[in-house]
C-alpha atoms as a PDB file:
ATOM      1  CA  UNK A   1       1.144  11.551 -10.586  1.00  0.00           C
ATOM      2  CA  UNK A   2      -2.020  10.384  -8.744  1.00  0.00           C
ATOM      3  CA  UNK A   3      -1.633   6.657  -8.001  1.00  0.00           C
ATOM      4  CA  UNK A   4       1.898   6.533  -8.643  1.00  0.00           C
ATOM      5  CA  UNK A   5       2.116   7.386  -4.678  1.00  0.00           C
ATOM      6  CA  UNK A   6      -0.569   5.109  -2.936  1.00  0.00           C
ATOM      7  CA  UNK A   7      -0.166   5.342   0.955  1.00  0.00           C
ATOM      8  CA  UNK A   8      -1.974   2.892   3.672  1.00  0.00           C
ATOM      9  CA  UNK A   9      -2.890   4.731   6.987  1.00  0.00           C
ATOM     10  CA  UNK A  10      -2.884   2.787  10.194  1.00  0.00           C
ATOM     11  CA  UNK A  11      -3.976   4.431  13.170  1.00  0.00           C
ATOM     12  CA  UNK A  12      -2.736   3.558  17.145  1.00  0.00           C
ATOM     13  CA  UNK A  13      -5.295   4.956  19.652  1.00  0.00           C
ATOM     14  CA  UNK A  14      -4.118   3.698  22.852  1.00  0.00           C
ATOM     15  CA  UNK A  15      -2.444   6.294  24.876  1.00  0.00           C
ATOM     16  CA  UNK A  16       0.083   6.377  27.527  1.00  0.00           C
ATOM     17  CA  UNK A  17      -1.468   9.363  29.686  1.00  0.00           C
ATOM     18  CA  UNK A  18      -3.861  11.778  29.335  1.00  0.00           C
ATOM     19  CA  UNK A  19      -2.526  14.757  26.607  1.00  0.00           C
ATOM     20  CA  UNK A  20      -0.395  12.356  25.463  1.00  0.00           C
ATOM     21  CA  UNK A  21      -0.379  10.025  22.326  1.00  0.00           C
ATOM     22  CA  UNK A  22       0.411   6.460  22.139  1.00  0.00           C
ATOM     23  CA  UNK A  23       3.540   4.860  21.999  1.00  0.00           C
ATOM     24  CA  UNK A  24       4.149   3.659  18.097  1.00  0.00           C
ATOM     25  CA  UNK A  25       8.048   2.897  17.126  1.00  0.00           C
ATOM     26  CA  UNK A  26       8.235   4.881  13.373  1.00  0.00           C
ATOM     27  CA  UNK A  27      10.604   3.131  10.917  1.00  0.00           C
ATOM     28  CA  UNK A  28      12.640   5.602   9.407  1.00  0.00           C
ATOM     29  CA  UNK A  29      15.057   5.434   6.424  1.00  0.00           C
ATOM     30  CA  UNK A  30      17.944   5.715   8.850  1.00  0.00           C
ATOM     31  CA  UNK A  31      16.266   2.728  10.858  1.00  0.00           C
ATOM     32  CA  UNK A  32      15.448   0.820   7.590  1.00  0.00           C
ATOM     33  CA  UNK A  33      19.252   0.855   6.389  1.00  0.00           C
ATOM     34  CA  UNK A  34      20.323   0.050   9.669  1.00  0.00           C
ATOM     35  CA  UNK A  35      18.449  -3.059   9.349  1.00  0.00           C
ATOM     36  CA  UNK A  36      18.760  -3.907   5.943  1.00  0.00           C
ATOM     37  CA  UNK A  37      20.383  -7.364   6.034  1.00  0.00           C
ATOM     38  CA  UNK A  38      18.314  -8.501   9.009  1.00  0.00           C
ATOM     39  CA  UNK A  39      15.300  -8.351   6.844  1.00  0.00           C
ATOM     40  CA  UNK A  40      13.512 -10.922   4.952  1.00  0.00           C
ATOM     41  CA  UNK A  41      12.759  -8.390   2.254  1.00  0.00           C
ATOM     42  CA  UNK A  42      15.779  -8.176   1.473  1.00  0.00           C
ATOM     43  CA  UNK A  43      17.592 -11.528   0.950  1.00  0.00           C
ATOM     44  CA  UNK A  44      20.370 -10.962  -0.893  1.00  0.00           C
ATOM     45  CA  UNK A  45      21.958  -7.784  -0.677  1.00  0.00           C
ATOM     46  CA  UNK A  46      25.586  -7.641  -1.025  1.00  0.00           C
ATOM     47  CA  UNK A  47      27.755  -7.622   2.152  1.00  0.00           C
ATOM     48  CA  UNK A  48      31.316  -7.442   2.065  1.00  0.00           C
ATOM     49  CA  UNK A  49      33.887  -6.580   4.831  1.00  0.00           C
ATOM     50  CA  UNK A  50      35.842  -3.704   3.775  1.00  0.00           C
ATOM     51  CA  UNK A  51      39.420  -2.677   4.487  1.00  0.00           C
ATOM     52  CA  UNK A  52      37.938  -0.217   7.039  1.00  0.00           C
ATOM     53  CA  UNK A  53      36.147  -2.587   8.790  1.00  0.00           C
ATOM     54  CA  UNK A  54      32.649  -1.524   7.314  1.00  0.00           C
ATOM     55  CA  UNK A  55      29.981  -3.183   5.339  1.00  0.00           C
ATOM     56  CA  UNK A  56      28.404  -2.571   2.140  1.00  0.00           C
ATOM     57  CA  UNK A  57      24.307  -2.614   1.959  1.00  0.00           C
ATOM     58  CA  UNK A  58      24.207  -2.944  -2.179  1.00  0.00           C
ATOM     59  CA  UNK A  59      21.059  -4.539  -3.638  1.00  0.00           C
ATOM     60  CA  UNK A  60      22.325  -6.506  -6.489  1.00  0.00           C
ATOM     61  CA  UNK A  61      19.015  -6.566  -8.407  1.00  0.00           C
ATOM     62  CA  UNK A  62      16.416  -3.145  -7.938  1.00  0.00           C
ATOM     63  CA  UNK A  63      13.829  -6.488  -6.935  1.00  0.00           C
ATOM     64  CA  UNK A  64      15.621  -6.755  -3.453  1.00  0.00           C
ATOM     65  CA  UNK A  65      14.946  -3.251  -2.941  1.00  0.00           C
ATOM     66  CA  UNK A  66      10.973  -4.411  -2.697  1.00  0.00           C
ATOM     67  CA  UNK A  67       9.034  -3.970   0.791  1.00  0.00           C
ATOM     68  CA  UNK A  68       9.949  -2.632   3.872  1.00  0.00           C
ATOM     69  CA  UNK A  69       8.772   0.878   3.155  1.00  0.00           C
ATOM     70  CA  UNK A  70       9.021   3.289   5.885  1.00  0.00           C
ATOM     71  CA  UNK A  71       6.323   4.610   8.132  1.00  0.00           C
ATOM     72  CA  UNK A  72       5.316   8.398   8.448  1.00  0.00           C
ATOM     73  CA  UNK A  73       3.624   9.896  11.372  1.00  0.00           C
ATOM     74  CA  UNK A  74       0.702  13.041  10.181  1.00  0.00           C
ATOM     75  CA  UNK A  75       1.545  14.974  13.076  1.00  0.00           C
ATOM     76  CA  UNK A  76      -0.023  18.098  11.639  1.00  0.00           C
ATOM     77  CA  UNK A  77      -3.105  17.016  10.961  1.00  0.00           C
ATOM     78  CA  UNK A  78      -3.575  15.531  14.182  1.00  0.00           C
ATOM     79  CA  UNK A  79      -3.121  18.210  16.162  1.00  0.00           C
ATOM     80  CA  UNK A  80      -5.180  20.263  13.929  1.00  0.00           C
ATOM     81  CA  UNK A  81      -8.203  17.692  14.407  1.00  0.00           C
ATOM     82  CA  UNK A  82      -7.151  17.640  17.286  1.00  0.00           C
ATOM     83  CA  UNK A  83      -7.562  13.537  17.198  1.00  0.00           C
ATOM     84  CA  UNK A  84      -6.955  11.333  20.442  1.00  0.00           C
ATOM     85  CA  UNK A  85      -4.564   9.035  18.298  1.00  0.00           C
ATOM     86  CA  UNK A  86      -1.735   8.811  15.831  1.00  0.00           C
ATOM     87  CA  UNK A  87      -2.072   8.658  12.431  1.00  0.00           C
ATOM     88  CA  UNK A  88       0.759   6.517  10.517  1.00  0.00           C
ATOM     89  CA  UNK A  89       1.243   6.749   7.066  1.00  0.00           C
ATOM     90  CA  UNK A  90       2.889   3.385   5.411  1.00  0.00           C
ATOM     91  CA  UNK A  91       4.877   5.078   2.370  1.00  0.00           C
ATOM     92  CA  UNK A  92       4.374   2.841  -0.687  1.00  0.00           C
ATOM     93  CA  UNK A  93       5.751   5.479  -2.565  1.00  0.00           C
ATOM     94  CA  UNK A  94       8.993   4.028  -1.874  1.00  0.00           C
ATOM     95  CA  UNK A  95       8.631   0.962  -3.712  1.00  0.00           C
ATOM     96  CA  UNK A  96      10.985   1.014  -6.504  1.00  0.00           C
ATOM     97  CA  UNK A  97       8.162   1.397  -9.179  1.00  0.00           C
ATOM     98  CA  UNK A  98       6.115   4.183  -6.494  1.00  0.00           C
ATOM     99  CA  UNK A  99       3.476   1.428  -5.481  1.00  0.00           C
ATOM    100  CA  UNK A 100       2.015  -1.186  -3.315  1.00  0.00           C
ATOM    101  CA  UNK A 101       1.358  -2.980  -6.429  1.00  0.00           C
ATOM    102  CA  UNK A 102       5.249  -4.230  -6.782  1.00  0.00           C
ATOM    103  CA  UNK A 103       4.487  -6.471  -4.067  1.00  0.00           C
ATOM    104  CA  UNK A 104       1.922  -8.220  -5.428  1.00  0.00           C
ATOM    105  CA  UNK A 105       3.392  -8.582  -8.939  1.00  0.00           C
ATOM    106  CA  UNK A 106       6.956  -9.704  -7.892  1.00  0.00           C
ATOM    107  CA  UNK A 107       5.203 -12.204  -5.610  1.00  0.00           C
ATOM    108  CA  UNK A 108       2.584 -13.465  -8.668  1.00  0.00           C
ATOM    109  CA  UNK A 109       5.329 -13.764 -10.896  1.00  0.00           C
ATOM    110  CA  UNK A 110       7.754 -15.855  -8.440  1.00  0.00           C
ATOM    111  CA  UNK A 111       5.082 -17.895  -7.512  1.00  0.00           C
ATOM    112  CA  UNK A 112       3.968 -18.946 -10.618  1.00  0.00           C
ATOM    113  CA  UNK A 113       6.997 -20.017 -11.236  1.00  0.00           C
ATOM    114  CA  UNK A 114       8.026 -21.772  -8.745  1.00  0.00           C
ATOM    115  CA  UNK A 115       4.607 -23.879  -8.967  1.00  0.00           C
ATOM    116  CA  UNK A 116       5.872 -24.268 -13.140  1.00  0.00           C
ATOM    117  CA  UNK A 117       3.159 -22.777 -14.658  1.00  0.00           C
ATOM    118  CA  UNK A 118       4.678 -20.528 -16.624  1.00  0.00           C
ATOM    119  CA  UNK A 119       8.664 -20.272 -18.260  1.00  0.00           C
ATOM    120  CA  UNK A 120      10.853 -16.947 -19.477  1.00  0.00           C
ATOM    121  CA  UNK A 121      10.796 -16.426 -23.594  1.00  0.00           C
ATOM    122  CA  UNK A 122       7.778 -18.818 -23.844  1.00  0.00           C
ATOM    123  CA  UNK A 123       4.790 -17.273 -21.722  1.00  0.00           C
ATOM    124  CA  UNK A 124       3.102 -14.277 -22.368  1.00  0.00           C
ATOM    125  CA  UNK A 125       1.550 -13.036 -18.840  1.00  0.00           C
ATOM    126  CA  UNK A 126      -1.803 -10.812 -19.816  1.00  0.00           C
ATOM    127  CA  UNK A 127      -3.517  -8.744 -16.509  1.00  0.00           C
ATOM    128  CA  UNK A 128      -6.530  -6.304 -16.568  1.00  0.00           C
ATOM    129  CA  UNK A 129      -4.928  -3.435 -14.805  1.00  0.00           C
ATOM    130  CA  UNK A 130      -5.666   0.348 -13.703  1.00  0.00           C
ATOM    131  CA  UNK A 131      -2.214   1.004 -14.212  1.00  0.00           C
ATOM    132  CA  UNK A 132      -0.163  -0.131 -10.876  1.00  0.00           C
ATOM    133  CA  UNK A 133      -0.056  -3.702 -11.031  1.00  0.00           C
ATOM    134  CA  UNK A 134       0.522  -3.458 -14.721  1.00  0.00           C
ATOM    135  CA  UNK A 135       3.531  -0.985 -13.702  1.00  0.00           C
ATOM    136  CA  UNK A 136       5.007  -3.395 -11.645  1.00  0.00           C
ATOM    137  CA  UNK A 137       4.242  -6.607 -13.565  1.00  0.00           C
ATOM    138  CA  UNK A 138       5.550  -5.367 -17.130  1.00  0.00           C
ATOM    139  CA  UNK A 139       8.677  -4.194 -15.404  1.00  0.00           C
ATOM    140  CA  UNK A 140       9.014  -7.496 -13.511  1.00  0.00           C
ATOM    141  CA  UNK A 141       7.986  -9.703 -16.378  1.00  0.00           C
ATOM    142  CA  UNK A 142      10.412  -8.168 -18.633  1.00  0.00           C
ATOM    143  CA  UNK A 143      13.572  -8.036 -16.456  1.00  0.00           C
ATOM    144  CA  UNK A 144      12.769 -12.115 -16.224  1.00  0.00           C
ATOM    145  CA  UNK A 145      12.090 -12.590 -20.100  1.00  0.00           C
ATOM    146  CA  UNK A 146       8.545 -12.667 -20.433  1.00  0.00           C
ATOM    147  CA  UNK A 147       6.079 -10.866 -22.885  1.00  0.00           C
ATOM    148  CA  UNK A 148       3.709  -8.583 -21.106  1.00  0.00           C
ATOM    149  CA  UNK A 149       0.199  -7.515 -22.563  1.00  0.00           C
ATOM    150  CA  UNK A 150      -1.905  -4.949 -20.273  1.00  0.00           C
ATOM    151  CA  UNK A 151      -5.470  -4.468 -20.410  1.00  0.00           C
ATOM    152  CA  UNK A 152      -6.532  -1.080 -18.904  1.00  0.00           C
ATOM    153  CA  UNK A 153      -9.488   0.982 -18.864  1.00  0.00           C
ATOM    154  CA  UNK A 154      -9.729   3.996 -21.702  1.00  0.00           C
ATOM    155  CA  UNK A 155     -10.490   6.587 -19.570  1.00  0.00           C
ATOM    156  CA  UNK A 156      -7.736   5.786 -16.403  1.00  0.00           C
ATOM    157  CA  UNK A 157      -4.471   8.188 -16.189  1.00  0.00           C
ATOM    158  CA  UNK A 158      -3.274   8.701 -19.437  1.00  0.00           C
ATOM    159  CA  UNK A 159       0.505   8.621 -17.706  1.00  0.00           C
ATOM    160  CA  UNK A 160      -0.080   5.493 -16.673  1.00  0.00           C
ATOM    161  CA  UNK A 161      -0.723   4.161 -20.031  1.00  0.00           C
ATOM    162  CA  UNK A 162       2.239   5.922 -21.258  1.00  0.00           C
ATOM    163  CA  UNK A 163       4.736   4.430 -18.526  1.00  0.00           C
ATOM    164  CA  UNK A 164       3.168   1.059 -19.520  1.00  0.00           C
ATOM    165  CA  UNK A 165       4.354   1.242 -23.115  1.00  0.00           C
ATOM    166  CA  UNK A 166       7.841   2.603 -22.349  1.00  0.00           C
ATOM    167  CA  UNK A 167       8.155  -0.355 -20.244  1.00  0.00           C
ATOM    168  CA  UNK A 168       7.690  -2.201 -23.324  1.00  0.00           C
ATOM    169  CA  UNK A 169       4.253  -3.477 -22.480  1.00  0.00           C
ATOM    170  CA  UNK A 170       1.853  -4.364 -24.887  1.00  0.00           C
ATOM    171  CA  UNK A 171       2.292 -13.828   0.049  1.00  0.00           C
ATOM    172  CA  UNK A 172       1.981  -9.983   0.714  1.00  0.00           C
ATOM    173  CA  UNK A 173       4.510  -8.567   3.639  1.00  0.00           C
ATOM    174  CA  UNK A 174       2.915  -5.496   4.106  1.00  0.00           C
ATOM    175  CA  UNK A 175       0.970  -6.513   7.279  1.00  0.00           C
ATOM    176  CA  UNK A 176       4.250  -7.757   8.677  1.00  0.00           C
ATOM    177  CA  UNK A 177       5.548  -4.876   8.783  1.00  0.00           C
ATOM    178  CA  UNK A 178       3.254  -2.897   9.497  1.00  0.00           C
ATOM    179  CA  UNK A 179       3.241  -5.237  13.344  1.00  0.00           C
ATOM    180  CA  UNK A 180       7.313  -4.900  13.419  1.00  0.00           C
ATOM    181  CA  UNK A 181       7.047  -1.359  12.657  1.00  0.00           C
ATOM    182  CA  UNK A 182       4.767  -0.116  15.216  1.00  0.00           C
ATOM    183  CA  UNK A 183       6.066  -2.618  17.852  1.00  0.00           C
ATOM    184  CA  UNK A 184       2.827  -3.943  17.803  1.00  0.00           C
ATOM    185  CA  UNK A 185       0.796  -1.188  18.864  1.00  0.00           C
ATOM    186  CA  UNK A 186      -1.348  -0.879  15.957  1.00  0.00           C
ATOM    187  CA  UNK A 187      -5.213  -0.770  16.344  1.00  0.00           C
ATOM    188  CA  UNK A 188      -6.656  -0.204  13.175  1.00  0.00           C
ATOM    189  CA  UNK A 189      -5.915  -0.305   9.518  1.00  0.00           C
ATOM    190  CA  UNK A 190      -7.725   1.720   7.136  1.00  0.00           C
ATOM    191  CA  UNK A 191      -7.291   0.881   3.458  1.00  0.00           C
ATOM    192  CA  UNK A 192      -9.341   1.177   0.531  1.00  0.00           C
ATOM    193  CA  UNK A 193     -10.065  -2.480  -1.340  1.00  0.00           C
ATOM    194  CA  UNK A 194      -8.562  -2.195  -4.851  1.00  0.00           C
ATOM    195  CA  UNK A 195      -8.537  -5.498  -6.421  1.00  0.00           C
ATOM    196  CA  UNK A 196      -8.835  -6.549  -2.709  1.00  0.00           C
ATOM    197  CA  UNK A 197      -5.312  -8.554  -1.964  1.00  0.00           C
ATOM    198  CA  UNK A 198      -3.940  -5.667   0.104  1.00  0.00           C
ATOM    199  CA  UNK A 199      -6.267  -5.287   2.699  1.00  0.00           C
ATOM    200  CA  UNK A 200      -7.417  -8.872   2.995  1.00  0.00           C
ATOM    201  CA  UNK A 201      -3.862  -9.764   3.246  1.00  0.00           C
ATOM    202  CA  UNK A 202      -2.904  -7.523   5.412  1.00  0.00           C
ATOM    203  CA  UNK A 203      -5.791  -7.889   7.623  1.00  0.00           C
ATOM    204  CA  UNK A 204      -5.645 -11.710   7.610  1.00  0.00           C
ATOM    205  CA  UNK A 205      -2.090 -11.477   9.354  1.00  0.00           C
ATOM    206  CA  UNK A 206      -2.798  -8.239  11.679  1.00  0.00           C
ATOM    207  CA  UNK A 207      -6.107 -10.072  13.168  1.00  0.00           C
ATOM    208  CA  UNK A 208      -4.119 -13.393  13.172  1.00  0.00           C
ATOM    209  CA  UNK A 209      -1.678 -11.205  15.827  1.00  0.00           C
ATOM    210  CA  UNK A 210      -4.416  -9.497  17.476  1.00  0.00           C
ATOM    211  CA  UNK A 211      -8.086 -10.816  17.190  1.00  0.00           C
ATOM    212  CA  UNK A 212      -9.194  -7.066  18.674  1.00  0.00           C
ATOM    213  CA  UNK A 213      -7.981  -5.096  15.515  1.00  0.00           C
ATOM    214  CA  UNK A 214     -10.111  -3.106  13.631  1.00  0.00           C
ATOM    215  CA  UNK A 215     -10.415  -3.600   9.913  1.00  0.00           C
ATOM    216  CA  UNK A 216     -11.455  -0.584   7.904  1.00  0.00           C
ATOM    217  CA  UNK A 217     -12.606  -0.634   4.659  1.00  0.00           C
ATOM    218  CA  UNK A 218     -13.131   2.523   2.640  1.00  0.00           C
ATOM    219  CA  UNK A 219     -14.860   2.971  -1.242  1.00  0.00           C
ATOM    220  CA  UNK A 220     -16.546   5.810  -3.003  1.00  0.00           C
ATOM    221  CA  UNK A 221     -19.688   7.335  -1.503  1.00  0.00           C
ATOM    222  CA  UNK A 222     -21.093   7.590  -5.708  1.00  0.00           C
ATOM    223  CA  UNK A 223     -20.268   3.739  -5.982  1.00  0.00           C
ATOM    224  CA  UNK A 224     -20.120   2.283  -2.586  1.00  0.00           C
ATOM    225  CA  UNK A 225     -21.325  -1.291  -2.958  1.00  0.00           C
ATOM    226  CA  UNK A 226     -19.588  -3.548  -0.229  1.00  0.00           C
ATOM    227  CA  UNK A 227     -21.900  -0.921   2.048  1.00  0.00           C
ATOM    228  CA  UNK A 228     -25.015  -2.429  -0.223  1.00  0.00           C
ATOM    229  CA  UNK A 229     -25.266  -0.026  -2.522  1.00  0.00           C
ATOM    230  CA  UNK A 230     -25.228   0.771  -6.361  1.00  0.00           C
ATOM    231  CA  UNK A 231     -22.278   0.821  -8.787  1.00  0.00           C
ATOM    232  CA  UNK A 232     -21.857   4.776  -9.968  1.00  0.00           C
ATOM    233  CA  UNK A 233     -19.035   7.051 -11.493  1.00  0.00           C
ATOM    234  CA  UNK A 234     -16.244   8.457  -9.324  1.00  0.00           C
ATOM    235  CA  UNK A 235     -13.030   9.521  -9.984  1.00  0.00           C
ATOM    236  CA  UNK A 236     -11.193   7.679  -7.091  1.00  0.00           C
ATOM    237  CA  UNK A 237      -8.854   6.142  -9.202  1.00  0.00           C
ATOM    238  CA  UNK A 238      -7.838   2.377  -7.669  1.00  0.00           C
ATOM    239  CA  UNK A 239     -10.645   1.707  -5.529  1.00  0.00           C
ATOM    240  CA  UNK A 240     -14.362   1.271  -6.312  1.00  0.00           C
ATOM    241  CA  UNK A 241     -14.738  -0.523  -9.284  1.00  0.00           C
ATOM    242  CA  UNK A 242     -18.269  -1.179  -9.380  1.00  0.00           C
ATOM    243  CA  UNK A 243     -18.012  -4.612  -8.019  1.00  0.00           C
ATOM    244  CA  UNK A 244     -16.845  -6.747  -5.071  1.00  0.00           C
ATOM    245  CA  UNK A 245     -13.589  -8.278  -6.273  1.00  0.00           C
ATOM    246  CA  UNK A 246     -12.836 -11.956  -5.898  1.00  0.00           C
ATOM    247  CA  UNK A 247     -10.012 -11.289  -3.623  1.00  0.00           C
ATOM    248  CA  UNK A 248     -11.586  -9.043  -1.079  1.00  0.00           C
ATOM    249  CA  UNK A 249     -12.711 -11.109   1.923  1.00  0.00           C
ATOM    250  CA  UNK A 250     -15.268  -8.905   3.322  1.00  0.00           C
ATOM    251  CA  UNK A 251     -15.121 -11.359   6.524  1.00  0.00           C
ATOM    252  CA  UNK A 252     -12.029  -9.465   7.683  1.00  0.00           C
ATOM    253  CA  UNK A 253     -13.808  -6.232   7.002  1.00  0.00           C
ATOM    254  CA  UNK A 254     -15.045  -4.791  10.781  1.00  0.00           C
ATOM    255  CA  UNK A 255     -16.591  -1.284   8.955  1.00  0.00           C
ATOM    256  CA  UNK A 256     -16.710   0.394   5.639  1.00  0.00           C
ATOM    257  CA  UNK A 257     -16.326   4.096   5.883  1.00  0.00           C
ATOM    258  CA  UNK A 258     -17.352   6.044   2.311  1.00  0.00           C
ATOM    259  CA  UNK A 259     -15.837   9.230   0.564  1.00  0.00           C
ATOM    260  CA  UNK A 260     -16.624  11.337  -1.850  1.00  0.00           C
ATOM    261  CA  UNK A 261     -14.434  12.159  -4.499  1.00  0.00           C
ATOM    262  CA  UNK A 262     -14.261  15.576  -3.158  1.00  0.00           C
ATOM    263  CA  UNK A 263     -13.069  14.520   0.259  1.00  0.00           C
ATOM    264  CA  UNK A 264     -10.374  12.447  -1.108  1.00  0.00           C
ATOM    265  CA  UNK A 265      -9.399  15.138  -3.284  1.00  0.00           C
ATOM    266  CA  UNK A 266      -9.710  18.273  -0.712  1.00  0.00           C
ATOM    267  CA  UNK A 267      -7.419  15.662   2.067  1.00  0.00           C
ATOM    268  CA  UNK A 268      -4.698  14.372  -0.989  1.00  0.00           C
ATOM    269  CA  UNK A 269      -4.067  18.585  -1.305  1.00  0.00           C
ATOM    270  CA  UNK A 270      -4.105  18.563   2.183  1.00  0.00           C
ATOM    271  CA  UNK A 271      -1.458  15.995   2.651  1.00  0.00           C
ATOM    272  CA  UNK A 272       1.043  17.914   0.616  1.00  0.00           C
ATOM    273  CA  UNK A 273       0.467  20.844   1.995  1.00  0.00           C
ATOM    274  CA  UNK A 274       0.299  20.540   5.403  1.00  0.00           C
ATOM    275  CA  UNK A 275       2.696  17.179   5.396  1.00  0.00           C
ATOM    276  CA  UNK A 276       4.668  17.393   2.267  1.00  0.00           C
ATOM    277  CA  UNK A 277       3.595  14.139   1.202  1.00  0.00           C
ATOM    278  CA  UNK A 278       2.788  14.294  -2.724  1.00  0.00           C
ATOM    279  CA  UNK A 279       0.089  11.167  -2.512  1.00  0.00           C
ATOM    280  CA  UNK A 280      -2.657  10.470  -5.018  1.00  0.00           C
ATOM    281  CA  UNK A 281      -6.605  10.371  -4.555  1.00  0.00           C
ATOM    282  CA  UNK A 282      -7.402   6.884  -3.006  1.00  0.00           C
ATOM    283  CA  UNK A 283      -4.292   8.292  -0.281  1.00  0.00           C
ATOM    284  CA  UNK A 284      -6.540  11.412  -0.062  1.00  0.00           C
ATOM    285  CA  UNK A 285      -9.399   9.518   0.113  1.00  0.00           C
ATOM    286  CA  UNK A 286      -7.542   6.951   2.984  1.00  0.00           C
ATOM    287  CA  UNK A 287      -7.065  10.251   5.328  1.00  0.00           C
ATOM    288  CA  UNK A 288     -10.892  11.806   4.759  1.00  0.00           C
ATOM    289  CA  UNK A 289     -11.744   7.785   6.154  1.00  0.00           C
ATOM    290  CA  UNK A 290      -9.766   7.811   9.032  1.00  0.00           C
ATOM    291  CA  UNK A 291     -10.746  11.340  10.116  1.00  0.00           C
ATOM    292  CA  UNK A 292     -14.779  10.057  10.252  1.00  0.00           C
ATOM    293  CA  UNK A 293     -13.404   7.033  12.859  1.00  0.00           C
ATOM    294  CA  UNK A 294     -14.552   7.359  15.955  1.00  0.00           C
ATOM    295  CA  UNK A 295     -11.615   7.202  18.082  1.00  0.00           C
ATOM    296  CA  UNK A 296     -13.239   6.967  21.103  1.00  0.00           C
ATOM    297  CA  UNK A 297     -14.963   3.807  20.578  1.00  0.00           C
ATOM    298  CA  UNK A 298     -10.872   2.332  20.394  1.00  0.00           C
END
């Protein structure tokens, strides 16, 4: 299931009093469905007045049902580093499709129409993928009429390419809500690049609320070239493709922090077992990153 789960960690290391960690308000299911209808992510869900005086919170279209994923604090594994901070874990596995990538494709797809450059039954929308964004976009594309062709590595997850097919293949919010979700109280964000549209997004609109927050970047120690170094094989699945993609702005980058594939494996185990969060490699390799930042310097 690796990748089907990808997780962003933000980190808060400003504390109230000594022994004691920040102060970070956690969205929680319970506090998500709460406010539902008061969220732009959600524009059109269904709200009725019932004879009992309550209201329904029905998405009328699983699309509605994208963003706004909940936050998760790693309370074990701080305490077992015994870190100075919080570590918060933005759930992406909660996307309907299990990935950040739903974002993106739901907003490439409704922007490109909306700007008329492409129509339902006629286009046929082609993306190099990994596997998420091809997830999302085929099941996107297809719910609005469109032929979808994805273009994937051989040698990537062999579910992935299977999930693809019985799809019928042949402006990001995240940073938003990452602010409303920790009150503001976030310090740094620690992502690995991907195709690069996450993290510059979301560090475009964090730094654009505070000018002091810490962007941190993390790739594969075998193939880490935004640190200046060589292209190599790794088997971080999502992150560290070889290159510097187009959409990364490395100007929004403050540090790039590389991992081996066996620290992001050894920290994805650790995850589950010590948090119960079932997460995939580039997750694993998100936690071994933020467990070599030097909290102190925050």
């Amino acid at each position: 299931m690796d990748g089907y789960m990808g997780m962003c960690l933000v980190v808060n290391a400003q504390c109230e009093t000594a022994g004691r960690l920040g102060r970070c308000t956690v969205g929680t299911f319970l506090e998500l469905t709460a406010e539902m209808e008061a969220r732009r992510g959600l524009p059109s869900l269904i709200s009725s007045q019932e004879a009992e005086g309550k209201r329904e919170k029905i998405a009328s279209d699983i699309t509605q049902l994208i963003g706004w994923t909940p936050l998760v604090e790693l309370k074990r594994i701080v305490e077992k580093e015994e870190i100075n901070a919080r570590l918060i874990a933005k759930m992406e596995a909660y996307q309907p499709l299990s990935s950040v990538k739903d974002r993106s494709a739901l907003s490439m797809i409704e922007d490109a129409e909306e700007k008329g450059l492409i129509t339902p039954g006629i286009t046929t929308l082609v993306e190099p993928t990994s596997g998420n964004l091809g997830i999302g976009l085929v099941y996107i594309a297809l719910r609005k009429g469109y032929k979808f062709i994805a273009v994937m590595p051989a040698h990537y997850s062999m579910d992935k390419r299977i999930l693809l097919r019985y799809l019928g293949a042949e402006v990001s919010l995240t940073g938003p809500e990452i602010w409303k979700d920790t009150a503001g109280k976030v310090d740094i964000f620690v992502s690995g690049p991907g195709s690069g549209g996450t993290i510059t997004g979301v560090a475009k609109y964090l730094k654009m609320k505070n000018k002091d927050l810490k962007i941190i970047c993390v790739e594969p120690t075998e193939s880490a070239v935004i640190s200046g170094g060589n292209p190599g094989s790794h088997n971080i699945q999502g992150i560290g493709a070889g290159f510097i993609p187009k959409n990364l702005d490395t100007s929004y980058i403050d540090e790039v922090i590389t991992v081996s594939t066996e620290e992001a494996i050894t920290q994805a185990r650790r995850l589950a077992i010590e948090e119960g969060l079932l997460v995939g490699i580039s997750s694993g390799a998100n936690l071994a990153a933020c467990l070599k930042v030097d909290f102190v310097a925050f």
